[in-house]
C-alpha atoms as a PDB file:
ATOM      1  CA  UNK A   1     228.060 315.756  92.818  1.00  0.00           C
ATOM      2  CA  UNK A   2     229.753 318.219  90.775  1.00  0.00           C
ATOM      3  CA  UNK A   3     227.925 321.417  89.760  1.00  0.00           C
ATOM      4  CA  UNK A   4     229.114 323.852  87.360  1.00  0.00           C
ATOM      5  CA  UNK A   5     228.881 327.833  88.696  1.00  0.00           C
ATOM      6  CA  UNK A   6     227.352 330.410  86.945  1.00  0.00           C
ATOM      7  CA  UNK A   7     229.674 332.220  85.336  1.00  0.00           C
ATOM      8  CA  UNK A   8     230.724 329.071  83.732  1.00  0.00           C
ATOM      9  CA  UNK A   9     227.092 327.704  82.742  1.00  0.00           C
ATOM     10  CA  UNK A  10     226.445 330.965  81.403  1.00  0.00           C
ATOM     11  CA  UNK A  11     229.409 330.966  79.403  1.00  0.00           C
ATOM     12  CA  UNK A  12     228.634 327.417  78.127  1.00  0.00           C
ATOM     13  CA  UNK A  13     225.589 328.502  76.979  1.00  0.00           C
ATOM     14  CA  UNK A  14     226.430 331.883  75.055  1.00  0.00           C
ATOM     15  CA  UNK A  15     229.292 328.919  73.315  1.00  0.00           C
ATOM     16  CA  UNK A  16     226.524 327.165  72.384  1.00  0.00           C
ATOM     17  CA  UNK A  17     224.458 329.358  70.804  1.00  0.00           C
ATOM     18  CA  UNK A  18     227.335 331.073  68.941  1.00  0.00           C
ATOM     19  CA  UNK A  19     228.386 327.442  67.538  1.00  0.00           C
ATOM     20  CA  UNK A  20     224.866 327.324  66.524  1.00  0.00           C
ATOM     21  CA  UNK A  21     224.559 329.880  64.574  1.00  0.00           C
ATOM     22  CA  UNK A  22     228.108 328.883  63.245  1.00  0.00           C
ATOM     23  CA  UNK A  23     226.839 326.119  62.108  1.00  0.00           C
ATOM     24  CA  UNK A  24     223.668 327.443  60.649  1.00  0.00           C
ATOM     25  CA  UNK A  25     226.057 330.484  58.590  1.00  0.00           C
ATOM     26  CA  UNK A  26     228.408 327.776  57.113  1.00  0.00           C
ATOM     27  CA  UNK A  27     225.864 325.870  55.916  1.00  0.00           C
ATOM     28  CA  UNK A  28     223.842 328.638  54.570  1.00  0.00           C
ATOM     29  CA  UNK A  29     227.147 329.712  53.232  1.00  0.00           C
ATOM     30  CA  UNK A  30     227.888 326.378  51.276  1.00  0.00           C
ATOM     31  CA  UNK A  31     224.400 325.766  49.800  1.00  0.00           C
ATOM     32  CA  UNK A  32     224.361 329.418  48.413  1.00  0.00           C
ATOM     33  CA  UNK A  33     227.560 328.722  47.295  1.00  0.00           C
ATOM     34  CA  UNK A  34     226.280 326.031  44.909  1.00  0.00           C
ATOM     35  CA  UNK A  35     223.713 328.198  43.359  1.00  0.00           C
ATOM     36  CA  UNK A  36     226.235 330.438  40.922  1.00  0.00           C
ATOM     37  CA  UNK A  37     225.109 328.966  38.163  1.00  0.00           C
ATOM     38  CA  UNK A  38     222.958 330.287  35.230  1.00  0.00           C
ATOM     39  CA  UNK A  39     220.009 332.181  36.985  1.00  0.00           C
ATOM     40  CA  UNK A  40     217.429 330.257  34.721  1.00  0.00           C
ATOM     41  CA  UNK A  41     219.261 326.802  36.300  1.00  0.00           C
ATOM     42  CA  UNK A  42     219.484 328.486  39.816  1.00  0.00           C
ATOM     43  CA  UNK A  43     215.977 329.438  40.322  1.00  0.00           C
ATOM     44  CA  UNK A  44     214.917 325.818  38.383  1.00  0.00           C
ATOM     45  CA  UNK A  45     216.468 323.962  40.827  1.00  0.00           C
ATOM     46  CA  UNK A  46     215.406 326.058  43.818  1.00  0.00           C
ATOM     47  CA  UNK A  47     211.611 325.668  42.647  1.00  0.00           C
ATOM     48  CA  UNK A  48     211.422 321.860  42.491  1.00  0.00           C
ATOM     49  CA  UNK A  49     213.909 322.102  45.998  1.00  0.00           C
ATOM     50  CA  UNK A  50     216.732 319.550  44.405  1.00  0.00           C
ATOM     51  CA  UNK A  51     219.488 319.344  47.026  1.00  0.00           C
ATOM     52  CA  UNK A  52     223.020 320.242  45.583  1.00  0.00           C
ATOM     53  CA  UNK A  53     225.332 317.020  45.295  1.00  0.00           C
ATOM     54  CA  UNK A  54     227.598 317.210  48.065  1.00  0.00           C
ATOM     55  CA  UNK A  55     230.190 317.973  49.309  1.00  0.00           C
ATOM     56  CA  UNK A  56     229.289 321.931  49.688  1.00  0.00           C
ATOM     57  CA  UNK A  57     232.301 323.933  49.751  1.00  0.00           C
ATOM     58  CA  UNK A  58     232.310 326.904  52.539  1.00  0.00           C
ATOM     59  CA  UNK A  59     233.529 330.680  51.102  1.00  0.00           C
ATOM     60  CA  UNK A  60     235.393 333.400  52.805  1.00  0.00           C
ATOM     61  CA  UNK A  61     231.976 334.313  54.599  1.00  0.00           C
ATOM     62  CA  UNK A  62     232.931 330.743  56.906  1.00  0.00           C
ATOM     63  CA  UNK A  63     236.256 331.405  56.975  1.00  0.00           C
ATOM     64  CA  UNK A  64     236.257 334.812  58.871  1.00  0.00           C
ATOM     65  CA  UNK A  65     233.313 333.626  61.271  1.00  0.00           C
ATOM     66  CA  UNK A  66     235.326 331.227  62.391  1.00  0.00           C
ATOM     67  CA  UNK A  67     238.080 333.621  63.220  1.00  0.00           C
ATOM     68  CA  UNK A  68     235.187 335.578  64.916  1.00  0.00           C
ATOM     69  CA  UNK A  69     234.117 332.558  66.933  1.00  0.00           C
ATOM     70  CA  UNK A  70     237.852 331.739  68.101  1.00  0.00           C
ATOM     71  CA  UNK A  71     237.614 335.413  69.594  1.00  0.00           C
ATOM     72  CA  UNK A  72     234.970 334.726  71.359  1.00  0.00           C
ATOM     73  CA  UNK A  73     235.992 330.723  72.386  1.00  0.00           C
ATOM     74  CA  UNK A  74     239.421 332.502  73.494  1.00  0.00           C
ATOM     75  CA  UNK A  75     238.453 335.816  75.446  1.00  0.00           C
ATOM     76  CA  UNK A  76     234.650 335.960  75.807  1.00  0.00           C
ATOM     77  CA  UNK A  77     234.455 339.014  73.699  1.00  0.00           C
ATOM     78  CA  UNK A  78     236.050 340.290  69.919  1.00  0.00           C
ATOM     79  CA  UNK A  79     239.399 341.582  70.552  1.00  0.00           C
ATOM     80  CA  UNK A  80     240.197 343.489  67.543  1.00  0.00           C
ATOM     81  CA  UNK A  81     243.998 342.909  67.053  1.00  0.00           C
ATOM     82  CA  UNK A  82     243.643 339.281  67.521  1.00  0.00           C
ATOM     83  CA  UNK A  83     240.699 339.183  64.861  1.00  0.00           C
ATOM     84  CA  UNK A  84     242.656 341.216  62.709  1.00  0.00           C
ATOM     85  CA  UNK A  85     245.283 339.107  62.714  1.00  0.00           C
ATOM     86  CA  UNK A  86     243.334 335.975  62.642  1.00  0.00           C
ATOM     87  CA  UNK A  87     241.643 337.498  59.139  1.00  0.00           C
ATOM     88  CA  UNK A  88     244.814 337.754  57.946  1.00  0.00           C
ATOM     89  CA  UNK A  89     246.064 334.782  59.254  1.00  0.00           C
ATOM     90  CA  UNK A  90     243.380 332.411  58.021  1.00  0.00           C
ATOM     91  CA  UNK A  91     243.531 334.296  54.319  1.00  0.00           C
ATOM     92  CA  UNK A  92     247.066 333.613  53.878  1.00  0.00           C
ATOM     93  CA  UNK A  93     246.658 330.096  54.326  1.00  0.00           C
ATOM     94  CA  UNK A  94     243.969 329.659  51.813  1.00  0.00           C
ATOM     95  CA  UNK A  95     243.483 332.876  49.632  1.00  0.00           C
ATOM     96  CA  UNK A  96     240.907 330.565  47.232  1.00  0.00           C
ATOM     97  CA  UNK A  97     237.773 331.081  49.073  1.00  0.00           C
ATOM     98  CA  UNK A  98     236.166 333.614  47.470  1.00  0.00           C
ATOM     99  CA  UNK A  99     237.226 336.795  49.210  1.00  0.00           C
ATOM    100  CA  UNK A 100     236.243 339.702  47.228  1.00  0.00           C
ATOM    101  CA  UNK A 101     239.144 342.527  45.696  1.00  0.00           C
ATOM    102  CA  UNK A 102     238.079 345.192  49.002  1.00  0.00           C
ATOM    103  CA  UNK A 103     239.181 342.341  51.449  1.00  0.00           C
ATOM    104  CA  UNK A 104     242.203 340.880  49.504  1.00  0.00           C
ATOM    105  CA  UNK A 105     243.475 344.112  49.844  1.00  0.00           C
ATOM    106  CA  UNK A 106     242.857 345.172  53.221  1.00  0.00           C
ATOM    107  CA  UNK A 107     243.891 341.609  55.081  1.00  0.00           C
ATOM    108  CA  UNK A 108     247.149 341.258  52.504  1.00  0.00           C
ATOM    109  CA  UNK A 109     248.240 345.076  54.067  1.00  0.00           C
ATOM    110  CA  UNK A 110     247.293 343.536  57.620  1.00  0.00           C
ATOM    111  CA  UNK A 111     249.417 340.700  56.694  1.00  0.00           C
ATOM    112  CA  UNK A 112     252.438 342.704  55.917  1.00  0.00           C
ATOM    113  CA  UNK A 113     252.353 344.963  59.228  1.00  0.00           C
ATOM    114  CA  UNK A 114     249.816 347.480  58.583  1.00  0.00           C
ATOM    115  CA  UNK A 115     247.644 348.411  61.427  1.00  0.00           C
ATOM    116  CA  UNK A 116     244.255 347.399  61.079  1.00  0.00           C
ATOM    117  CA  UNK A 117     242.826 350.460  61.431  1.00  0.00           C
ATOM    118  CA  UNK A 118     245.238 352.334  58.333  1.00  0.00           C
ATOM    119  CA  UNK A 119     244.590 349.012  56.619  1.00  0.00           C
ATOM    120  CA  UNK A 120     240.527 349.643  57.026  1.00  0.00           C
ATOM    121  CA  UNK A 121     240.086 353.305  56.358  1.00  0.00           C
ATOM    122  CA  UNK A 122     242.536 352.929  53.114  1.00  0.00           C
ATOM    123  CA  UNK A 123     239.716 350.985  51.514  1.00  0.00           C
ATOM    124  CA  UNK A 124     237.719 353.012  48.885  1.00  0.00           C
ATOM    125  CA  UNK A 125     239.665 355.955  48.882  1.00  0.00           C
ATOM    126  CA  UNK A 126     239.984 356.406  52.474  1.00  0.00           C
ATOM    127  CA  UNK A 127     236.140 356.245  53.165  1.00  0.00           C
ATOM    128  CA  UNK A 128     236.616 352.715  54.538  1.00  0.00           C
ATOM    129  CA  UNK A 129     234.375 349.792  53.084  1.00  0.00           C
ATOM    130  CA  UNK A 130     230.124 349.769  53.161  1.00  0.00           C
ATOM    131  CA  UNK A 131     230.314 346.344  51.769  1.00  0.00           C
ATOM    132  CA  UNK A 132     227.960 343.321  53.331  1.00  0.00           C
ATOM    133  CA  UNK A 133     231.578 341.564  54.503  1.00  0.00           C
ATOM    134  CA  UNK A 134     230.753 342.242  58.112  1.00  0.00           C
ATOM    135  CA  UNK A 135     227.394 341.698  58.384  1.00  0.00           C
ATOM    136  CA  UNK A 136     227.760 338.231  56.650  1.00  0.00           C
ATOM    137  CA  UNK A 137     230.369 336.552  59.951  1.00  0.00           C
ATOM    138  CA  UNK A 138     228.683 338.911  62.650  1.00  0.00           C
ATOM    139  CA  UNK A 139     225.558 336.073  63.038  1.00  0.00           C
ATOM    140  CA  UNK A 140     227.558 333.809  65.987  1.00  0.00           C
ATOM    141  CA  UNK A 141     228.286 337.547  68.143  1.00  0.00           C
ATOM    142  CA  UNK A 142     224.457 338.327  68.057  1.00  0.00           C
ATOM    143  CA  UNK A 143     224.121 334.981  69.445  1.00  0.00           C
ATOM    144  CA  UNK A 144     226.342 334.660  71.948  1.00  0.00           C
ATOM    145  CA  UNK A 145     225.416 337.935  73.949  1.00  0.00           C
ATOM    146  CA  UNK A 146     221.802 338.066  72.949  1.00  0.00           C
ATOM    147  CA  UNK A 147     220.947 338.338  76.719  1.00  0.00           C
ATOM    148  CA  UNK A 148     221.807 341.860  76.268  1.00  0.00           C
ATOM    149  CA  UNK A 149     221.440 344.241  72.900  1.00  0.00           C
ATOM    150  CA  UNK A 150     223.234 346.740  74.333  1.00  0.00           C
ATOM    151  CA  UNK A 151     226.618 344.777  74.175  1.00  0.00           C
ATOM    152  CA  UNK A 152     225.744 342.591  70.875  1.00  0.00           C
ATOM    153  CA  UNK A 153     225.451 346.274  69.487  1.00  0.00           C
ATOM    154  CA  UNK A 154     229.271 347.400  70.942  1.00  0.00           C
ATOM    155  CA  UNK A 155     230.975 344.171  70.140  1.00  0.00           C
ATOM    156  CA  UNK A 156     229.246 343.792  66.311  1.00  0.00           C
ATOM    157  CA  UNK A 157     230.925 347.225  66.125  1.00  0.00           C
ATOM    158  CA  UNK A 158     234.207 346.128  67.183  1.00  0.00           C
ATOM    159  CA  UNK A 159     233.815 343.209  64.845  1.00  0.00           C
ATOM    160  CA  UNK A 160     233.073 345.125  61.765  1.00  0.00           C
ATOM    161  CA  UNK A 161     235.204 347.900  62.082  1.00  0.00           C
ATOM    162  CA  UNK A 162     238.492 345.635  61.910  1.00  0.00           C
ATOM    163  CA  UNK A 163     237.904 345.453  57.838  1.00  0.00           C
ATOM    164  CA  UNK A 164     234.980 348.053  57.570  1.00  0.00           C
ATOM    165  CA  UNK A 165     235.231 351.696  58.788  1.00  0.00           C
ATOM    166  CA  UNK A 166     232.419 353.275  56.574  1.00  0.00           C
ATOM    167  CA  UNK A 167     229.634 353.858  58.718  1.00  0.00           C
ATOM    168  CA  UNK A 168     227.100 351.593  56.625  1.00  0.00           C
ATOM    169  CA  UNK A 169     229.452 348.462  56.713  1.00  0.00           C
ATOM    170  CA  UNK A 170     229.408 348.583  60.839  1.00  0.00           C
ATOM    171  CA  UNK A 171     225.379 349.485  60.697  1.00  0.00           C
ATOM    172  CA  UNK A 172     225.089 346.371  58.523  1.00  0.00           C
ATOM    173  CA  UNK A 173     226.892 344.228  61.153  1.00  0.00           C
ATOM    174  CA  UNK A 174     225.049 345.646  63.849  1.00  0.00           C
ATOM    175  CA  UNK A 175     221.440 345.191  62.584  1.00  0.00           C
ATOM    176  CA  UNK A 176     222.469 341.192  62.064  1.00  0.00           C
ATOM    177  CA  UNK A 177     223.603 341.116  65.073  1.00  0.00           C
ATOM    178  CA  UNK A 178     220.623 342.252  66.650  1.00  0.00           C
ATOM    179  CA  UNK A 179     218.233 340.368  64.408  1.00  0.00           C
ATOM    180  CA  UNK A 180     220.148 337.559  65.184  1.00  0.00           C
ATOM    181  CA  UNK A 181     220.025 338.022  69.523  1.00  0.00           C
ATOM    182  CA  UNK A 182     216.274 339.297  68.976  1.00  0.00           C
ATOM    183  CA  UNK A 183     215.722 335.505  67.054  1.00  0.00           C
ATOM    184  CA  UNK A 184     217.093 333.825  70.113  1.00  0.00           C
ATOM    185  CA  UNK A 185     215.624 336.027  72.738  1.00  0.00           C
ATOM    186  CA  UNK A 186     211.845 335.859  71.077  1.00  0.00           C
ATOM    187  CA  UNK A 187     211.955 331.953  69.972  1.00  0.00           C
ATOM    188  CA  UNK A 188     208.496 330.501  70.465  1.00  0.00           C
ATOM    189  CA  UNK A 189     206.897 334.059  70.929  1.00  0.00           C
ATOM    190  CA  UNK A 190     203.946 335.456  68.497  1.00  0.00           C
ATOM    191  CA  UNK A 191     204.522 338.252  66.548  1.00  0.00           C
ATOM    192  CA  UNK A 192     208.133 337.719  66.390  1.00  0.00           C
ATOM    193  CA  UNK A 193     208.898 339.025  63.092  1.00  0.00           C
ATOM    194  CA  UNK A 194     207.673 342.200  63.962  1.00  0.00           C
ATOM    195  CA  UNK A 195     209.347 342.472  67.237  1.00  0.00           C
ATOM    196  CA  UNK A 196     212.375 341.409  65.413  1.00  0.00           C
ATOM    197  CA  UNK A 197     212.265 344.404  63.096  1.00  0.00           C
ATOM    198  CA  UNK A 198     211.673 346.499  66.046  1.00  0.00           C
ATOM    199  CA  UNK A 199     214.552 345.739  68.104  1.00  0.00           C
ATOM    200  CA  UNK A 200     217.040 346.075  64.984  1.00  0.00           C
ATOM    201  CA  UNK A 201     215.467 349.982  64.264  1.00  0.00           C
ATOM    202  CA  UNK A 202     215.805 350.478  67.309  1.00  0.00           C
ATOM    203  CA  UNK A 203     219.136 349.761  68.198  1.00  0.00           C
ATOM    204  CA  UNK A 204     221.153 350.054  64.269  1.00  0.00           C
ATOM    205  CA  UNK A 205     222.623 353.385  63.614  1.00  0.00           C
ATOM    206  CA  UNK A 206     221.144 355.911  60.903  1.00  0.00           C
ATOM    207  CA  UNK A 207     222.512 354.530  57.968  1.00  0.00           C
ATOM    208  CA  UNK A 208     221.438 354.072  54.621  1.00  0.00           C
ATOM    209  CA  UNK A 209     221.240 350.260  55.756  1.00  0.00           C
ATOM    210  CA  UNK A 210     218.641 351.687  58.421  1.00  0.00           C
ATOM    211  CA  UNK A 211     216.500 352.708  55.697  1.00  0.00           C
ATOM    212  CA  UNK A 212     215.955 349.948  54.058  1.00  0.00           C
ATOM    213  CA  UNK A 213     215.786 347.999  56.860  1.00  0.00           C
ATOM    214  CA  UNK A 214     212.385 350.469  57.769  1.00  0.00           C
ATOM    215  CA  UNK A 215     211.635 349.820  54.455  1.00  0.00           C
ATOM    216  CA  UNK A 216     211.853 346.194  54.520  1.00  0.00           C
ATOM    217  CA  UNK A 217     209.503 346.131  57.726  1.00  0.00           C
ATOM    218  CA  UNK A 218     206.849 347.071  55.979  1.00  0.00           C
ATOM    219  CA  UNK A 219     206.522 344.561  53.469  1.00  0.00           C
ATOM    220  CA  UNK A 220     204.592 341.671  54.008  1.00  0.00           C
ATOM    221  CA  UNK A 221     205.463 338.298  54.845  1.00  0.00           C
ATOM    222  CA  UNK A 222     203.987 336.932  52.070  1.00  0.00           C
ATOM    223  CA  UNK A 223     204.532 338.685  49.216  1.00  0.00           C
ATOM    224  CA  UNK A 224     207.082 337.011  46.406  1.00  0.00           C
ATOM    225  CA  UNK A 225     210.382 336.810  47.187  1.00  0.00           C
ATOM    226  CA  UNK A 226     211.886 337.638  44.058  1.00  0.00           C
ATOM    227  CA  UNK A 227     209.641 340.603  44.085  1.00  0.00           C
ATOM    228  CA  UNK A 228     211.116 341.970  47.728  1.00  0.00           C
ATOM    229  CA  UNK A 229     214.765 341.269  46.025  1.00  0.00           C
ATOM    230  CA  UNK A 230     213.737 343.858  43.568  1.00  0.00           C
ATOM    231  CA  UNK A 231     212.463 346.464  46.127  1.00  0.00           C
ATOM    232  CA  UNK A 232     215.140 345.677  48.402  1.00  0.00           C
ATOM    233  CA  UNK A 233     218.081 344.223  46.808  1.00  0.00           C
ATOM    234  CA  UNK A 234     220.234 340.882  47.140  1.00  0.00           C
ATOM    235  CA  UNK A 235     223.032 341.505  47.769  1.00  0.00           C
ATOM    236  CA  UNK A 236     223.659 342.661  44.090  1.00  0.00           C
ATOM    237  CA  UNK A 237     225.807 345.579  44.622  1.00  0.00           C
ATOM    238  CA  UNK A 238     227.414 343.481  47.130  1.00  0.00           C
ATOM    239  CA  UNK A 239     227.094 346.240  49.671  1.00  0.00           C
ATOM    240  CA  UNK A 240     225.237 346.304  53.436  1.00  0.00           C
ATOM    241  CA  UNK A 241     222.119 348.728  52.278  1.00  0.00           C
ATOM    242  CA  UNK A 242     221.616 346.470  49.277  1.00  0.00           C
ATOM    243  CA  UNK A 243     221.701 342.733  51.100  1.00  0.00           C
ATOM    244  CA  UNK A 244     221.203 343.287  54.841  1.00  0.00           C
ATOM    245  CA  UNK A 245     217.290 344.742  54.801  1.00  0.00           C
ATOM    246  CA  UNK A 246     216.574 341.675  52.361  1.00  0.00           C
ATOM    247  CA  UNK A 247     218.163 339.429  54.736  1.00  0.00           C
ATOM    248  CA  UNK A 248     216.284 340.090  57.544  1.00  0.00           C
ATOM    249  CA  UNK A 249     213.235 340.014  55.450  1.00  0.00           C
ATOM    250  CA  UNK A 250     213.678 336.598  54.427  1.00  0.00           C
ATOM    251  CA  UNK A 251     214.818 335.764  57.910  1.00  0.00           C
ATOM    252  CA  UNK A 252     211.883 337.051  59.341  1.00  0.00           C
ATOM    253  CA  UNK A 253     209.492 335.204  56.596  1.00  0.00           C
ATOM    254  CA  UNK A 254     210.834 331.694  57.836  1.00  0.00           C
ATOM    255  CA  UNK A 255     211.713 331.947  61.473  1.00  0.00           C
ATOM    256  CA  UNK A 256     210.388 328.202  61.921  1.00  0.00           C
ATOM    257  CA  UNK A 257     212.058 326.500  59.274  1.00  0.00           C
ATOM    258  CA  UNK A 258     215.969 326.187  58.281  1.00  0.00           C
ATOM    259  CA  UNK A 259     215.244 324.584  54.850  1.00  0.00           C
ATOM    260  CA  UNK A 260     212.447 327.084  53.811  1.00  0.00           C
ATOM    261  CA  UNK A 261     214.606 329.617  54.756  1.00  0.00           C
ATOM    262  CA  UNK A 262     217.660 328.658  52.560  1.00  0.00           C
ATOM    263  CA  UNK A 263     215.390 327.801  49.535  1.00  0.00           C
ATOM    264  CA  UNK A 264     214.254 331.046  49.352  1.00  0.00           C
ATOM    265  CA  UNK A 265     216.837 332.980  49.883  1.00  0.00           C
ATOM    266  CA  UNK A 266     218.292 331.447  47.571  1.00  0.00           C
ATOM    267  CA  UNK A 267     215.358 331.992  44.733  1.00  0.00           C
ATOM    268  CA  UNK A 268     216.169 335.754  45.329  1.00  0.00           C
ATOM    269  CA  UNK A 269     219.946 335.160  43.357  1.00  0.00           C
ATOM    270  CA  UNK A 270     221.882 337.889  44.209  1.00  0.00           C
ATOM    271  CA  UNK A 271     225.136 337.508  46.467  1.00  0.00           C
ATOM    272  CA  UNK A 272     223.295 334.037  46.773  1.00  0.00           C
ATOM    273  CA  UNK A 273     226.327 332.627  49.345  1.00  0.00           C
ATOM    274  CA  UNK A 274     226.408 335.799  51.566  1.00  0.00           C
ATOM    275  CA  UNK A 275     222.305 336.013  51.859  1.00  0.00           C
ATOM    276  CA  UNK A 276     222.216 332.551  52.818  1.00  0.00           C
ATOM    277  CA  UNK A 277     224.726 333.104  55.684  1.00  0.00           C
ATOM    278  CA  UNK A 278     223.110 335.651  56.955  1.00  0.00           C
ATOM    279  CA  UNK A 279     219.924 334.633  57.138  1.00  0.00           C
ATOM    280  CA  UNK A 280     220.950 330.531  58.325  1.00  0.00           C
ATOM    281  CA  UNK A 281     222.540 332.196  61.350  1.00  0.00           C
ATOM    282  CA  UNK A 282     219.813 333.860  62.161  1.00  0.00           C
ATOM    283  CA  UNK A 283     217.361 331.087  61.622  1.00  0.00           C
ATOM    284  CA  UNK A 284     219.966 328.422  63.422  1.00  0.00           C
ATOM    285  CA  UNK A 285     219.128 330.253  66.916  1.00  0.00           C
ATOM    286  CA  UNK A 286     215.533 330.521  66.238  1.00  0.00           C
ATOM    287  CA  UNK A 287     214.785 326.831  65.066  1.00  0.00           C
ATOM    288  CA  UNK A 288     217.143 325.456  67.411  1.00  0.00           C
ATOM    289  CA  UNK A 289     220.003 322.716  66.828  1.00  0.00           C
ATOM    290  CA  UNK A 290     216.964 320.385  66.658  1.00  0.00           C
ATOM    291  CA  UNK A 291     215.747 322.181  63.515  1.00  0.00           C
ATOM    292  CA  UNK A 292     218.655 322.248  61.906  1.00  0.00           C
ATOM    293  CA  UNK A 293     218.757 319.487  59.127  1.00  0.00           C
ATOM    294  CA  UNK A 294     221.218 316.508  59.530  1.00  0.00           C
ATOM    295  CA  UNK A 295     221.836 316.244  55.560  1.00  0.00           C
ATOM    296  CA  UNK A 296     222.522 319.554  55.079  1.00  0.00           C
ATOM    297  CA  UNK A 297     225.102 319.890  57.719  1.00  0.00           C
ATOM    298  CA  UNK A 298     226.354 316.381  56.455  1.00  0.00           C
ATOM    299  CA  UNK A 299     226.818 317.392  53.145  1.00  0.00           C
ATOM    300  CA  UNK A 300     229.004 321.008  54.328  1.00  0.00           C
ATOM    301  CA  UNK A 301     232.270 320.734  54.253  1.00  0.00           C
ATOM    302  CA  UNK A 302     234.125 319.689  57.706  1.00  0.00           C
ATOM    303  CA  UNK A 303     234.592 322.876  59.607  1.00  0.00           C
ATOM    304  CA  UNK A 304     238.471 322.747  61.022  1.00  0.00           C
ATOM    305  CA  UNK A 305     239.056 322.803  64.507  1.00  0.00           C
ATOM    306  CA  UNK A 306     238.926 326.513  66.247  1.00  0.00           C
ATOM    307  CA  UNK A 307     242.092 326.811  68.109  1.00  0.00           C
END
């Protein structure tokens, strides 16, 4: 009888858990995406929980995790000049998804020859972007080497950095990241939510995103959501400090169910696709593929074929 070794169960299993939380992102990614509507029709629906009419369109925030998930399919780590290219790569062939002005710019100079790293530290006059872009596709790399923080932290870095060189866009990355690993390696454990706040202090650099990720900690569980948005922020500003602490938050609030989870997120508006993402690839690991709902991943669009 055949028996697979080690090194290759082990692999098949880090896969796994990164196409989970692929899978949870996209979809997250999709449903927020049909919430940009009025705000008094947005937060109508989400009350009485009406599921969008499908099909659900992914965004940008799909598009580059899967070029993040090839990486790791491919090499078993993020190489940097392959993801850079596959950014680029994958926004030339359909520029319609959503990507924001920062990233237009930076993957069309990629595109047309320029290193990655000019390309990144050109963005917003030359301090290099603090936006939320990496820490929305950075869910499946917490997942696949949440056996050890240590290296989720180093390759979330090398992740982020391809599009992001301020500080506080790589701190972003790396705190989802962790909270992501830390939702895998704590599944089924009391106390998780705290413990999952811990490990992410502990291990994201000092960073305005820090902060408010020590201030998010301290807010209860069950206090309103739209209230924390307030506090916290939504991803309004569209930047890491302003969507990340929220996002882990709301993670945090509904680490046993996918669909609570995306409802209210979703009540909190805001960058309403990008929160979703974030927090559905966090949750995917935690409730398991089990847990993740069969509609909702019915009604997402078909995700193409990694190659």
């Amino acid at each position: 009888m055949h028996t697979m070794n080690p090194e290759a169960a082990s692999r098949e299993a880090r896969l796994e858990r990164s196409m989970l939380a692929l899978d949870g992102l996209s979809v997250g990614d999709a449903f927020g995406q049909k919430f940009f509507i009025t705000p008094e029709k947005a937060i109508s629906v989400a009350r009485h929980r009406w599921l969008p009419v499908a099909p659900w369109r992914f965004t940008d925030d799909t598009v580059m995790a899967l070029s993040v998930v090839e990486s790791l399919v491919r090499f078993g780590e993020v190489r940097e000049d392959e993801l850079a290219d596959a950014f680029a790569r994958r926004w030339a062939e359909d520029k319609g998804r959503g990507y924001g002005p920062g990233a237009f710019r930076i993957l069309e100079a990629i595109r047309m020859g320029t290193p990655w790293r000019l390309a990144a530290r050109s963005a917003f006059n030359g301090s290099g972007s603090m936006g939320n872009g990496a820490a929305m596709r950075v869910a499946p790399v917490g997942a696949y080497f949440a056996d050890d923080f240590a290296v989720v932290v180093e390759e979330a870095r090398k992740s982020a950095r391809v599009t992001h060189a301020h500080p506080d866009g790589i701190a972003g990355a790396i705190a989802i990241a962790v909270a992501t690993a830390a939702s895998w390696q704590l599944r089924g454990q009391s106390d998780r939510a705290a413990r999952i706040f811990a490990e992410v202090l502990r291990w994201t650099p000092a960073s305005d995103t820090a902060e408010g990720v020590a201030r998010a900690a301290q807010i209860p569980l069950t206090e309103p959501v739209d209230d924390v948005a307030e506090r916290l922020g939504a991803g309004h500003q569209v930047l890491s400090s302003d969507t990340v602490p929220f996002c882990i938050w709301s993670a945090c609030r509904n680490l046993e169910s996918f669909e609570d989870a995306m409802w209210n997120t979703v009540a909190a508006l805001g960058d309403r696709d990008t929160t979703c993402a974030i927090v559905g690839g966090i949750v995917a690991v935690s409730v398991g593929a089990r847990g993740m709902p069969e509609k909702w991943i019915a009604a997402r669009e078909p995700l193409p074929t990694l190659e």
